[in-house]
C-alpha atoms as a PDB file:
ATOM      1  CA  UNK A   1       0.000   0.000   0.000  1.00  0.00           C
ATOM      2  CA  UNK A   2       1.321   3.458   0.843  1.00  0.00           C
ATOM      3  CA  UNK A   3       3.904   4.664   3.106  1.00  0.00           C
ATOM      4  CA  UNK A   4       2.336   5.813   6.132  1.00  0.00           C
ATOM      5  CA  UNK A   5       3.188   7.794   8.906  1.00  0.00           C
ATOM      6  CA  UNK A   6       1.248   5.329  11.380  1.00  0.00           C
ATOM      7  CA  UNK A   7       0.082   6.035  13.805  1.00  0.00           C
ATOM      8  CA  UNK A   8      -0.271   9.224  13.547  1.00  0.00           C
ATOM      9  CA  UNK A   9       0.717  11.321  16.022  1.00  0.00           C
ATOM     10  CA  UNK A  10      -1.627  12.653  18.855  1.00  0.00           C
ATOM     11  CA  UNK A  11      -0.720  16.440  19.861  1.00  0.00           C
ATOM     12  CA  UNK A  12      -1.561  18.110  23.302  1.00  0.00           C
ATOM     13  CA  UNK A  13      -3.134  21.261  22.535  1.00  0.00           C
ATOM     14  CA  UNK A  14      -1.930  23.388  25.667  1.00  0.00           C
ATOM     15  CA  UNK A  15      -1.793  27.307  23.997  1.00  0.00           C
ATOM     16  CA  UNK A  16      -3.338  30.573  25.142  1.00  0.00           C
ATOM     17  CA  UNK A  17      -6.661  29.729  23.211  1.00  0.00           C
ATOM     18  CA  UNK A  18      -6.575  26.616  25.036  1.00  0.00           C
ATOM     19  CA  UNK A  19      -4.983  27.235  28.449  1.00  0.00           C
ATOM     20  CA  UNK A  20      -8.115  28.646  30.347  1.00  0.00           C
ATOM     21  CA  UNK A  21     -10.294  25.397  29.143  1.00  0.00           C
ATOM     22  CA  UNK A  22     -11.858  22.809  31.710  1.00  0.00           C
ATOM     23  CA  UNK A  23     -10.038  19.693  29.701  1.00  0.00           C
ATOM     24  CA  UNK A  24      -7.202  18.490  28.776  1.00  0.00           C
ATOM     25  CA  UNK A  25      -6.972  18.869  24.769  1.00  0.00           C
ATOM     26  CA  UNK A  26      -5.137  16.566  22.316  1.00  0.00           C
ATOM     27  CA  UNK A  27      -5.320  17.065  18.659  1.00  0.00           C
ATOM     28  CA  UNK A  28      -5.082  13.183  16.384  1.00  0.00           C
ATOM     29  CA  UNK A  29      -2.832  14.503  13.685  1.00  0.00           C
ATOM     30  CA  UNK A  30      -4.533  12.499  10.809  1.00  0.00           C
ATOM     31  CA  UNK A  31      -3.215  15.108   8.724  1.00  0.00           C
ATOM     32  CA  UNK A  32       0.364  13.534   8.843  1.00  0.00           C
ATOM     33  CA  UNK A  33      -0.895   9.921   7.464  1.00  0.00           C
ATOM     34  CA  UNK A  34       0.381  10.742   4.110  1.00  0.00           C
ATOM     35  CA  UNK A  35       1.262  13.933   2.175  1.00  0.00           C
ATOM     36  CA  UNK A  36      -1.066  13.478  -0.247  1.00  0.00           C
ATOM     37  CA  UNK A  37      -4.031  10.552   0.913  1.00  0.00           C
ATOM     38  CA  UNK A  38      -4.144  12.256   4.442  1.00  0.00           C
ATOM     39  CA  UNK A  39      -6.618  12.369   7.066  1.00  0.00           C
ATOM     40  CA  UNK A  40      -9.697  10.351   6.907  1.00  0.00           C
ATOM     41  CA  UNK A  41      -9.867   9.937   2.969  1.00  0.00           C
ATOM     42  CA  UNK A  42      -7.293   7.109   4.108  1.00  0.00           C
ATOM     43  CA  UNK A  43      -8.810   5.264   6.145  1.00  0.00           C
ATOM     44  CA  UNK A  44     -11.685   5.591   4.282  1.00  0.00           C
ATOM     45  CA  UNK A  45     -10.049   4.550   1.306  1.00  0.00           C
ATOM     46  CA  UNK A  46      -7.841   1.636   3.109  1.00  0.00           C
ATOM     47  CA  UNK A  47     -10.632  -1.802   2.793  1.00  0.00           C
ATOM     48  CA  UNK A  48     -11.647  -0.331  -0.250  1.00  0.00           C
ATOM     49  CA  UNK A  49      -8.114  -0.383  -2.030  1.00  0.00           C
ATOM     50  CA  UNK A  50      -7.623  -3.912  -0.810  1.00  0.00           C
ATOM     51  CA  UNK A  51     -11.177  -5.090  -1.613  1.00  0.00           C
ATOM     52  CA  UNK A  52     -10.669  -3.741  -5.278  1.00  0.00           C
ATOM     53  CA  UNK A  53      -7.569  -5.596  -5.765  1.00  0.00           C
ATOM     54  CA  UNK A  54      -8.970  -8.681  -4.346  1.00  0.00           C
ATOM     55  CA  UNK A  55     -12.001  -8.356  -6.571  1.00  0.00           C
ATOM     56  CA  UNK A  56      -9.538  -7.963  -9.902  1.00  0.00           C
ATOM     57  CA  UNK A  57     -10.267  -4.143 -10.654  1.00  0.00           C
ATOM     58  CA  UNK A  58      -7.762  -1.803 -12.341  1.00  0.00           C
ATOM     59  CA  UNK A  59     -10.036   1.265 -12.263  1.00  0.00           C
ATOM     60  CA  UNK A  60     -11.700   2.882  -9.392  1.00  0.00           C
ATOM     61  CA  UNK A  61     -14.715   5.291 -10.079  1.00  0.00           C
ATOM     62  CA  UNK A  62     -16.408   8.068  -7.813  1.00  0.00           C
ATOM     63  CA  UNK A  63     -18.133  11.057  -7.355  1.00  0.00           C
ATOM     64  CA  UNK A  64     -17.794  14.627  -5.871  1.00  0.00           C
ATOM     65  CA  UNK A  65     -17.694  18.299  -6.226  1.00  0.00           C
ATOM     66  CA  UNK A  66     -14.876  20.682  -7.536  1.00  0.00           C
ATOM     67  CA  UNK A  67     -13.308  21.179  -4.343  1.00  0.00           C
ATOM     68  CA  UNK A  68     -14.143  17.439  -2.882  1.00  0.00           C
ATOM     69  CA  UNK A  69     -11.179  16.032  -0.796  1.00  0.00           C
ATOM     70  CA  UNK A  70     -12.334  12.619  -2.083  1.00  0.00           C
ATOM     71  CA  UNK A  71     -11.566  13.063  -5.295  1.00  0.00           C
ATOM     72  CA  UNK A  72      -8.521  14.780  -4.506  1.00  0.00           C
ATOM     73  CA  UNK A  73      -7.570  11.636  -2.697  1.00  0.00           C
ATOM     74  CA  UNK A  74      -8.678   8.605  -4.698  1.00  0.00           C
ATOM     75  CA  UNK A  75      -6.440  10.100  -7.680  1.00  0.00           C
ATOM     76  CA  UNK A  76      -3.533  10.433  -5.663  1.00  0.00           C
ATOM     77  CA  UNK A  77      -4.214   6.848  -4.260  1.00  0.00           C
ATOM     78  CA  UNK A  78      -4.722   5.733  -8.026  1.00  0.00           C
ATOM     79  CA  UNK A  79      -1.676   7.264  -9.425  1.00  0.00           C
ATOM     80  CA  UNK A  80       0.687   6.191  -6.501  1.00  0.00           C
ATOM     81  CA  UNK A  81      -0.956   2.454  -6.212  1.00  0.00           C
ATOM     82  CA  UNK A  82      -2.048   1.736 -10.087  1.00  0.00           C
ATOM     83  CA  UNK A  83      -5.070   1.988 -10.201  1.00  0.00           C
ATOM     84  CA  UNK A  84      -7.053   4.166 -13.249  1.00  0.00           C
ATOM     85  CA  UNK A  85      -9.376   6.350 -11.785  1.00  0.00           C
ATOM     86  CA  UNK A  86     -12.618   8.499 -12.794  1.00  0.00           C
ATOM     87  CA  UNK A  87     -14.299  11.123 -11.356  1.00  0.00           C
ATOM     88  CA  UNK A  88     -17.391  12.053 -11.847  1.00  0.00           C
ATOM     89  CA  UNK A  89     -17.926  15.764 -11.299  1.00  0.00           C
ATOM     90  CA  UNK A  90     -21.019  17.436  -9.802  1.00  0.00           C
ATOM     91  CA  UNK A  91     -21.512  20.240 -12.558  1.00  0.00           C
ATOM     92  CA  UNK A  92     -20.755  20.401 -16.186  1.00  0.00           C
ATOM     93  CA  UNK A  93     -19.615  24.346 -16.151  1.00  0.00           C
ATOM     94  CA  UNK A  94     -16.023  24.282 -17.867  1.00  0.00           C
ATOM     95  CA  UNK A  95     -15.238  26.900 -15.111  1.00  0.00           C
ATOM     96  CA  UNK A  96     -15.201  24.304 -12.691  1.00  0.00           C
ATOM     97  CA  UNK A  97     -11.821  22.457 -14.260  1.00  0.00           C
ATOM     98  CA  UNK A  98     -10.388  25.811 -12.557  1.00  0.00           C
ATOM     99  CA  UNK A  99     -10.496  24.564  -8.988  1.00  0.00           C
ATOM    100  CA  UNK A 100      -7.324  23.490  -7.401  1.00  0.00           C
ATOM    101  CA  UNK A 101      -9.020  20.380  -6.377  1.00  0.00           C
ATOM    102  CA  UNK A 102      -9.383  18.841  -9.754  1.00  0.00           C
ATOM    103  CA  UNK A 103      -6.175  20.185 -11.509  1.00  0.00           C
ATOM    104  CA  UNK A 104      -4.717  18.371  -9.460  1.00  0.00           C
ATOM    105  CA  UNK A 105      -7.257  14.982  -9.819  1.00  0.00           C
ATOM    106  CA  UNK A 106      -6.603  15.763 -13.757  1.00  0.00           C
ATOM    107  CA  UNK A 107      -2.562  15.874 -13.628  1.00  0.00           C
ATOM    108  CA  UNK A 108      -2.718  12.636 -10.935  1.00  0.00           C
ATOM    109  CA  UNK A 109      -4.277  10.810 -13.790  1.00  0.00           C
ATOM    110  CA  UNK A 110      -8.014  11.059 -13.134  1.00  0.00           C
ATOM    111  CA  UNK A 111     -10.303  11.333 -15.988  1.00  0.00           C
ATOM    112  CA  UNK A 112     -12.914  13.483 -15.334  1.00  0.00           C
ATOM    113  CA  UNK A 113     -16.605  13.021 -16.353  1.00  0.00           C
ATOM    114  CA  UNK A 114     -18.640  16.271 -15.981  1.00  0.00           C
ATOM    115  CA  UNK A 115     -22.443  15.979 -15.474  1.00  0.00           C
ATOM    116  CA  UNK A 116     -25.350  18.373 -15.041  1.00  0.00           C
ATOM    117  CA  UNK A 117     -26.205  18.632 -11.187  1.00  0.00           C
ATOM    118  CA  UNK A 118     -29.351  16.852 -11.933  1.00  0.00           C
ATOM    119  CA  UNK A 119     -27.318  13.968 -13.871  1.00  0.00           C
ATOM    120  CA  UNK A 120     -25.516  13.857 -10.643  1.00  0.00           C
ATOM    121  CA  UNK A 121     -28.689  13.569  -8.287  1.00  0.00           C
ATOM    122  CA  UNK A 122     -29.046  10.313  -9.940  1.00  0.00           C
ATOM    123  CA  UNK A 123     -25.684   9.175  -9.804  1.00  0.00           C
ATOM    124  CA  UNK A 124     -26.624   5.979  -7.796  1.00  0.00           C
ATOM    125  CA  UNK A 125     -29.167   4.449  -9.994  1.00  0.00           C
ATOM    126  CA  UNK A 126     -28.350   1.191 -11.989  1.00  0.00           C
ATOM    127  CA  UNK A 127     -29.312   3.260 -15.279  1.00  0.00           C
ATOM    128  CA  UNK A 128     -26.709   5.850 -14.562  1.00  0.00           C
ATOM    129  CA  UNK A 129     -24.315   3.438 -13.426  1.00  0.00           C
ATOM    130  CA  UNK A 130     -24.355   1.622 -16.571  1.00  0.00           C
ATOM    131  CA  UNK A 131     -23.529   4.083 -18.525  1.00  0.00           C
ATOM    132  CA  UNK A 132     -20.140   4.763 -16.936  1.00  0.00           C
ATOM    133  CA  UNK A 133     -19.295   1.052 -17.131  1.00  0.00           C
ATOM    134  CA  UNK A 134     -20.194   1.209 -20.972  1.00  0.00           C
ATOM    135  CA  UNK A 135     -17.991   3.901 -21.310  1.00  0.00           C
ATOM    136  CA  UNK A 136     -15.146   3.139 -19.240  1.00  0.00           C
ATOM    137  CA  UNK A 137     -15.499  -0.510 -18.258  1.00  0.00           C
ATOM    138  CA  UNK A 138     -15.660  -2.361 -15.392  1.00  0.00           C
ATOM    139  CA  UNK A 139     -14.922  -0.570 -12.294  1.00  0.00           C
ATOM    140  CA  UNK A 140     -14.941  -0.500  -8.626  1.00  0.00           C
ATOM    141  CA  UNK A 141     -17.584   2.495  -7.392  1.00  0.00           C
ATOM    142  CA  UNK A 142     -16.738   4.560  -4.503  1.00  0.00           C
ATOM    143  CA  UNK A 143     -19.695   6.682  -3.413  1.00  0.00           C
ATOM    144  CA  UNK A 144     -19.506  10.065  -2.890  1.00  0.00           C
ATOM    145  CA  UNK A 145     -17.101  10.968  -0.005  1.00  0.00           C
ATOM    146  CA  UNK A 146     -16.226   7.710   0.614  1.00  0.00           C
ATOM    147  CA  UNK A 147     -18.404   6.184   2.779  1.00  0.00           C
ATOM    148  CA  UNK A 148     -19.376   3.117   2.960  1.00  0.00           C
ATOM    149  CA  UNK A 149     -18.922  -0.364   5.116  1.00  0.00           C
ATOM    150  CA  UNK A 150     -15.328  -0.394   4.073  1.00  0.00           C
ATOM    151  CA  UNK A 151     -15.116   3.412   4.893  1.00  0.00           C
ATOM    152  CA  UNK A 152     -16.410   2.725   8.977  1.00  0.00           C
ATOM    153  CA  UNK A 153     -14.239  -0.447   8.958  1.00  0.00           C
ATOM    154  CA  UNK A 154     -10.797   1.991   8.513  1.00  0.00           C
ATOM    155  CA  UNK A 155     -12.320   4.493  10.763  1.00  0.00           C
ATOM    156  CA  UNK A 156     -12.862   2.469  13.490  1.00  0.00           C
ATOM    157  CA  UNK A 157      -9.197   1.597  13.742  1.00  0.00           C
ATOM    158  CA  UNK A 158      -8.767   5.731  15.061  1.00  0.00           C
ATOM    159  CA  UNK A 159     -10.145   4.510  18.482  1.00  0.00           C
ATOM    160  CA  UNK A 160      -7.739   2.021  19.402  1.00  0.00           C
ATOM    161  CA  UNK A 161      -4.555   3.906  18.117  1.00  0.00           C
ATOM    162  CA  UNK A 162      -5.909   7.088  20.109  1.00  0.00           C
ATOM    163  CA  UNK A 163      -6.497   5.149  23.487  1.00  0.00           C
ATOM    164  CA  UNK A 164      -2.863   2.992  23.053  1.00  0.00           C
ATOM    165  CA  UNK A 165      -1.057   6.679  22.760  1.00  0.00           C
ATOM    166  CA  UNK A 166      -3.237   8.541  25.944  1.00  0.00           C
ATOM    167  CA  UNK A 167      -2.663   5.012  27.826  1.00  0.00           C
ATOM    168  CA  UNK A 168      -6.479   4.812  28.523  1.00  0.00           C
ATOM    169  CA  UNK A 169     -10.177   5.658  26.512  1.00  0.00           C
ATOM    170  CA  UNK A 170     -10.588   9.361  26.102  1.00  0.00           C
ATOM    171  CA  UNK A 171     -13.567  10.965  27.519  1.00  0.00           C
ATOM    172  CA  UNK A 172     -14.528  12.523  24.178  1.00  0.00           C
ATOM    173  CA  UNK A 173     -13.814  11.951  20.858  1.00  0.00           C
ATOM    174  CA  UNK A 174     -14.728  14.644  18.336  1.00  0.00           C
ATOM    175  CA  UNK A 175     -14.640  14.884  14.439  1.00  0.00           C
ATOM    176  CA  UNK A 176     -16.124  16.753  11.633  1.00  0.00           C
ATOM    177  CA  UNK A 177     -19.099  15.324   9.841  1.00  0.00           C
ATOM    178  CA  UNK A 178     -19.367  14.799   5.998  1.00  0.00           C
ATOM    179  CA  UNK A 179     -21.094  11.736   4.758  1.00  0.00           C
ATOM    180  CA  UNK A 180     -20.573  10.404   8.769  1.00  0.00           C
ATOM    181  CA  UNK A 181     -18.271   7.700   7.814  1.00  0.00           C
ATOM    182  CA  UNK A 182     -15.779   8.635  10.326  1.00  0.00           C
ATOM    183  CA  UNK A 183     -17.699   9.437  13.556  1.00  0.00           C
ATOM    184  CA  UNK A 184     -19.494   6.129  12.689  1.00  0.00           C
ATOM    185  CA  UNK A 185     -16.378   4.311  12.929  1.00  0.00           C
ATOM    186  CA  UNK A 186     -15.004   5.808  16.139  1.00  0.00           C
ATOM    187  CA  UNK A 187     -18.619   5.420  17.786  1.00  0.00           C
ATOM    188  CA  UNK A 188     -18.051   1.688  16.809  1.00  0.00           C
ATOM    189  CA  UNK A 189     -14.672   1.182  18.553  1.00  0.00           C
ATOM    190  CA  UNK A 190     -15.668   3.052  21.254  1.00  0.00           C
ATOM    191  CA  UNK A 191     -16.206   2.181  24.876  1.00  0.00           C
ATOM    192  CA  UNK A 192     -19.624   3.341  26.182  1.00  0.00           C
ATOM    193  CA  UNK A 193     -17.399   5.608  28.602  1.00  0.00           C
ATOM    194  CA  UNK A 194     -16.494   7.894  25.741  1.00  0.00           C
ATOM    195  CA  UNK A 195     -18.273  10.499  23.883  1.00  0.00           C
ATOM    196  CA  UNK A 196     -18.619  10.614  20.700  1.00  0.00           C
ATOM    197  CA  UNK A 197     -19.193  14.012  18.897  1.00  0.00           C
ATOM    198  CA  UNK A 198     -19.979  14.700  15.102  1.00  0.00           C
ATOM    199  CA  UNK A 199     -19.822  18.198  14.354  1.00  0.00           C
ATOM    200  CA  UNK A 200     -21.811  18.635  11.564  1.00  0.00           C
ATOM    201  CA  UNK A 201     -20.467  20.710   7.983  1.00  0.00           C
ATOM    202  CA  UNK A 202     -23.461  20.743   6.514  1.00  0.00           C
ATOM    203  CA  UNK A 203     -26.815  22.749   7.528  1.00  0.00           C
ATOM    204  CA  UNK A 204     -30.112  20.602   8.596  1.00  0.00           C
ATOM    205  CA  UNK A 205     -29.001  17.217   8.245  1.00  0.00           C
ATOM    206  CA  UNK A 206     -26.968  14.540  10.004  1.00  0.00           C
ATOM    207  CA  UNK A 207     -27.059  10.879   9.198  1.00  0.00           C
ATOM    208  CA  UNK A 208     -29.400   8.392  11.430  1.00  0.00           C
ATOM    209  CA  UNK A 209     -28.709   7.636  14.787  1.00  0.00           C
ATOM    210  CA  UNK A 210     -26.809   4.044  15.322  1.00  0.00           C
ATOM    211  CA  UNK A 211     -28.987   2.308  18.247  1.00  0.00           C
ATOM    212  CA  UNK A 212     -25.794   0.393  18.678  1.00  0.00           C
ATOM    213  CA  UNK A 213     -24.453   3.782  19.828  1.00  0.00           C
ATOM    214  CA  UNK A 214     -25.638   5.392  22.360  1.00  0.00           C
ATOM    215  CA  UNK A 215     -22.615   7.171  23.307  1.00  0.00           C
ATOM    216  CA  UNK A 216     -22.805   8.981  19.394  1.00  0.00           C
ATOM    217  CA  UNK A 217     -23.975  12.537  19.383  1.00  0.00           C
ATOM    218  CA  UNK A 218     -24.437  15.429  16.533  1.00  0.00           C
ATOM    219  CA  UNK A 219     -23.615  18.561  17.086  1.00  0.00           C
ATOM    220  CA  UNK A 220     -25.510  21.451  14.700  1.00  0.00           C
ATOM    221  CA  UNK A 221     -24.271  24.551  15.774  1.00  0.00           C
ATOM    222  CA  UNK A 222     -21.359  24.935  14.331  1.00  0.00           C
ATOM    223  CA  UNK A 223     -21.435  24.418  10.365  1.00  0.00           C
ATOM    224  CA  UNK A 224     -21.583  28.599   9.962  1.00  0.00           C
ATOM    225  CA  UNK A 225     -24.254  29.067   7.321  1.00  0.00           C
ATOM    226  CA  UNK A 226     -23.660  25.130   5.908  1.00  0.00           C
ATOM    227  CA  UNK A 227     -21.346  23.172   3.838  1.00  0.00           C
ATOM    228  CA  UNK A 228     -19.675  25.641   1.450  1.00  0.00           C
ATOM    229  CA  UNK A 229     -19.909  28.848   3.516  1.00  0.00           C
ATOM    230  CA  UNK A 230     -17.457  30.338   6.289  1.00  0.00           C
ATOM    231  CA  UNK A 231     -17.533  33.563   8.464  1.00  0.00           C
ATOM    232  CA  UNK A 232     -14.692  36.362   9.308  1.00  0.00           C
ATOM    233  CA  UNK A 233     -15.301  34.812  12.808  1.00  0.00           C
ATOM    234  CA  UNK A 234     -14.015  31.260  11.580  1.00  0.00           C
ATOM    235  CA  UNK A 235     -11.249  32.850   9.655  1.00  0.00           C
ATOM    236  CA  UNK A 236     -10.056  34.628  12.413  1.00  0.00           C
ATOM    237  CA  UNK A 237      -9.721  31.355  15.040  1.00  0.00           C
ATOM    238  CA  UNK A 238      -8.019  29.463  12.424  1.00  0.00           C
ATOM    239  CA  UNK A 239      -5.581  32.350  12.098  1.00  0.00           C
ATOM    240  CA  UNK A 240      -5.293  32.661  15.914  1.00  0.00           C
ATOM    241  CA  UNK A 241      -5.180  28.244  16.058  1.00  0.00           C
ATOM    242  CA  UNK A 242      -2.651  28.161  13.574  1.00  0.00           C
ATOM    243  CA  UNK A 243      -0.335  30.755  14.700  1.00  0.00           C
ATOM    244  CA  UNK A 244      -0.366  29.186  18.383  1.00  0.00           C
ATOM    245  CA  UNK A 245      -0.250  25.718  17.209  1.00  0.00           C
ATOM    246  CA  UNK A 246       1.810  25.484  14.036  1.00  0.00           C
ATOM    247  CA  UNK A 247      -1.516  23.237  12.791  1.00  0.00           C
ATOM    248  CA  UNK A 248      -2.675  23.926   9.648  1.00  0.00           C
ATOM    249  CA  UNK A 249      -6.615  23.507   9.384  1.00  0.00           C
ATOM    250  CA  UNK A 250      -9.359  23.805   6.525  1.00  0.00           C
ATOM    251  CA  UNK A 251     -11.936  26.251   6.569  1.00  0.00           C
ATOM    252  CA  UNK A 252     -14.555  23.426   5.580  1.00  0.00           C
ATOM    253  CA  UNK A 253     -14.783  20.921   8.609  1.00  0.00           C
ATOM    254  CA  UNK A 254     -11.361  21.102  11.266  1.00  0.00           C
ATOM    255  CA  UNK A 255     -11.759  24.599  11.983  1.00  0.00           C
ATOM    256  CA  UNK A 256     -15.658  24.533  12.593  1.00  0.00           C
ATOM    257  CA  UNK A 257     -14.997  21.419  14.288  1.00  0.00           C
ATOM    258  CA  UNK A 258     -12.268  23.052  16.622  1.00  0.00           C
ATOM    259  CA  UNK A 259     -14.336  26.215  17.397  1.00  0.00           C
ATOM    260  CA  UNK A 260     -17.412  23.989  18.279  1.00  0.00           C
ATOM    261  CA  UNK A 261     -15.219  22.450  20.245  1.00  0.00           C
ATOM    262  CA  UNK A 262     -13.607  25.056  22.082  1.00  0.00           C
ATOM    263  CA  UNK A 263     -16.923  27.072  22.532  1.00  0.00           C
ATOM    264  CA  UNK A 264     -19.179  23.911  24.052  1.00  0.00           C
ATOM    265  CA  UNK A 265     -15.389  23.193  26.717  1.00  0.00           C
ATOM    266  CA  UNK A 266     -15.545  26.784  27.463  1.00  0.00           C
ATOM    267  CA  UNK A 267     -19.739  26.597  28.390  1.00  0.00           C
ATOM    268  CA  UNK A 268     -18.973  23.183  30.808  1.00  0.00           C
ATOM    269  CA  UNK A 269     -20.107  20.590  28.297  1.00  0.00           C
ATOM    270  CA  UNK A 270     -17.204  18.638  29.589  1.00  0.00           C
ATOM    271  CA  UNK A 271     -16.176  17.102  32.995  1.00  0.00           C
ATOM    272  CA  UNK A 272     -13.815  19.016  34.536  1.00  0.00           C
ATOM    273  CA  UNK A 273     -10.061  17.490  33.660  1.00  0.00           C
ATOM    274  CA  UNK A 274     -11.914  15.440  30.546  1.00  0.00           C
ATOM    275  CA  UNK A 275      -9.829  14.003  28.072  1.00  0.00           C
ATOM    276  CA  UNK A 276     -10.500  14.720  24.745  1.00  0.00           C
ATOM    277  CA  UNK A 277      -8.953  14.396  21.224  1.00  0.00           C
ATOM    278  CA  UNK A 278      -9.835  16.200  18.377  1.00  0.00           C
ATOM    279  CA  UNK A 279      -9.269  14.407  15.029  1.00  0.00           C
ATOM    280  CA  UNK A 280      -7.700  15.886  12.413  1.00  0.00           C
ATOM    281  CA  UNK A 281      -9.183  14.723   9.199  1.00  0.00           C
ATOM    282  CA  UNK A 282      -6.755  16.462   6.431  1.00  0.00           C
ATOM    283  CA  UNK A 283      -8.370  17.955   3.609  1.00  0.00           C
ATOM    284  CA  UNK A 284      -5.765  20.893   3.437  1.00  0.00           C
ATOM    285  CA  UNK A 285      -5.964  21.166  -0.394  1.00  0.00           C
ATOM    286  CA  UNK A 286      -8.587  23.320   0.273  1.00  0.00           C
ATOM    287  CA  UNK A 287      -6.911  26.061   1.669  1.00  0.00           C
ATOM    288  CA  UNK A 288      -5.551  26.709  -1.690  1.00  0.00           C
ATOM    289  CA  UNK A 289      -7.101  29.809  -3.364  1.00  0.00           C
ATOM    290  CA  UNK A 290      -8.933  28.206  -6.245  1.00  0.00           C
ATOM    291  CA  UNK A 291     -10.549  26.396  -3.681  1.00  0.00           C
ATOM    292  CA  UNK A 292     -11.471  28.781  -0.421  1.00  0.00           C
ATOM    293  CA  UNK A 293     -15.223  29.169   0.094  1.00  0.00           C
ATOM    294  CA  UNK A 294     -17.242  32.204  -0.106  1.00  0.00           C
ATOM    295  CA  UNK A 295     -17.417  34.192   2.870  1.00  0.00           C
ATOM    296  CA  UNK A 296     -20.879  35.021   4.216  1.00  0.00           C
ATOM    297  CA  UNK A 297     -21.884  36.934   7.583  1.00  0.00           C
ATOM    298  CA  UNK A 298     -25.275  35.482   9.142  1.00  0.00           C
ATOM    299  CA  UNK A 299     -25.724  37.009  12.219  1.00  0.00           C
ATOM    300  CA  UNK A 300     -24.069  33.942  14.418  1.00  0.00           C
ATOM    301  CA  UNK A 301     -22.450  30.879  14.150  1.00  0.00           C
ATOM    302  CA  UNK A 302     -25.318  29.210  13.383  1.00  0.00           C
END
């Protein structure tokens, strides 16, 4: 497979933004995995690499946005592995080959297929399906962002890695939430003693609750106007967290994770002295310029 820094580090967060905080705050640097499959696109990508060679494919095909950090990963895993890979792209504007995201995807190898947003609603029905295997031949399909069984079954393996470096279960685990591949994994591997957190990215949704977990929680306060929007407020903390930390973060899910984070520890959501981690899921491609979001102001974080 890939060379890996694994495991990745875990990183007490002890700086002035922190300091004053209840708990005691470590940051999983899932960011450090791999240069270019970082964060959870690799574990998300892990069973599914190995099921696809085990099943005989050479080509992997998926789905996302301009600015999608699965794309951006699956062509990086395809180019460095060998596999072929295509994309399908929400949106058939030309204007869209601009983004940093899939420049990149296109000089990794990726062929990109561009389809109407309403082609794309449908991208999960056998008719649709079948006309990307027609054209490019048999493949293995990734859904969009990744998630699937595989997906949860490389997620879960956060948990133990986490709890092996603190020398016991954290109190509270926290990530970003997408598709909720990765919160469904740690809730999975985790002991009923620990939290589990999903911050949510996007605005009114969040994926089923797992009976099996009861220890799983979404948080909906913190996605700043929803998926593809940010706020001088965000921008600010991640210039503050960065320049304390030496962390990099993304404007699209660590940083509105982080502040969640930090605003619910600072309000006594937390046990006094709790242990919690943070996971860093990557994704800092889109920090690039071609690829930071619009900035909006609603009148809070919310």
């Amino acid at each position: 497979m890939l060379p890996l820094q694994q495991p990745s580090p875990l990183q007490r967060i002890d700086v002035p933004l922190t300091r004053s905080l209840p708990v005691q705050l470590y940051l999983k640097r899932d960011d450090l995995l791999h240069p270019l499959v970082s964060g959870n696109k690799w574990r998300k990508l892990k069973y599914n690499l190995l099921a696809a060679k085990q099943a005989g494919f050479d080509t992997l095909l998926t789905f996302g946005g301009a600015r999608s950090n699965h794309l951006y990963a699956t062509a990086a895993a395809g180019q460095l592995i060998g596999f072929r890979t295509i994309g399908v792209v929400r949106g058939d504007e030309p204007a869209l080959l601009q983004s940093s995201t899939l420049q990149f995807c296109a000089s990794a190898g990726m062929h990109l297929h561009l389809v109407s947003r309403a082609a794309f609603r449908e991208k999960e029905s056998s008719q649709f399906l079948d006309g990307l295997h027609k054209l490019y031949g048999p493949a293995y399909v990734l859904p969009e962002g990744g998630t699937n069984e595989e997906a949860i079954r490389g997620a879960a393996e956060i948990m133990p890695e986490l709890t092996e470096q603190l020398g016991t279960a954290p109190d509270a685990v926290c990530c970003a939430v997408g598709t909720g591949g990765t919160v469904a994994g740690l809730a999975r591997s985790a002991p009923q003693s620990t939290k589990v957190l999903g911050f949510m990215a996007l605005k009114g949704w969040h994926p089923p609750l797992d009976p099996a977990c009861p220890n799983l929680h979404y948080l909906t306060d913190y996605h700043f106007g929803g998926y593809a929007k940010t706020h001088p407020e965000l921008l600010q903390f991640m210039a503050d967290f960065e320049a304390q930390t030496g962390v990099l973060i993304e404007q699209v899910y660590t940083a509105k994770m982080l502040y969640g984070l930090l605003d619910l520890a600072r309000q006594g959501f937390f046990e006094p002295g709790a242990r919690v981690v943070a996971i860093h899921t990557g994704g800092l491609q889109g920090r690039l310029p071609q690829d930071r979001l619009p900035v909006v102001a609603p009148s809070n974080a919310q």
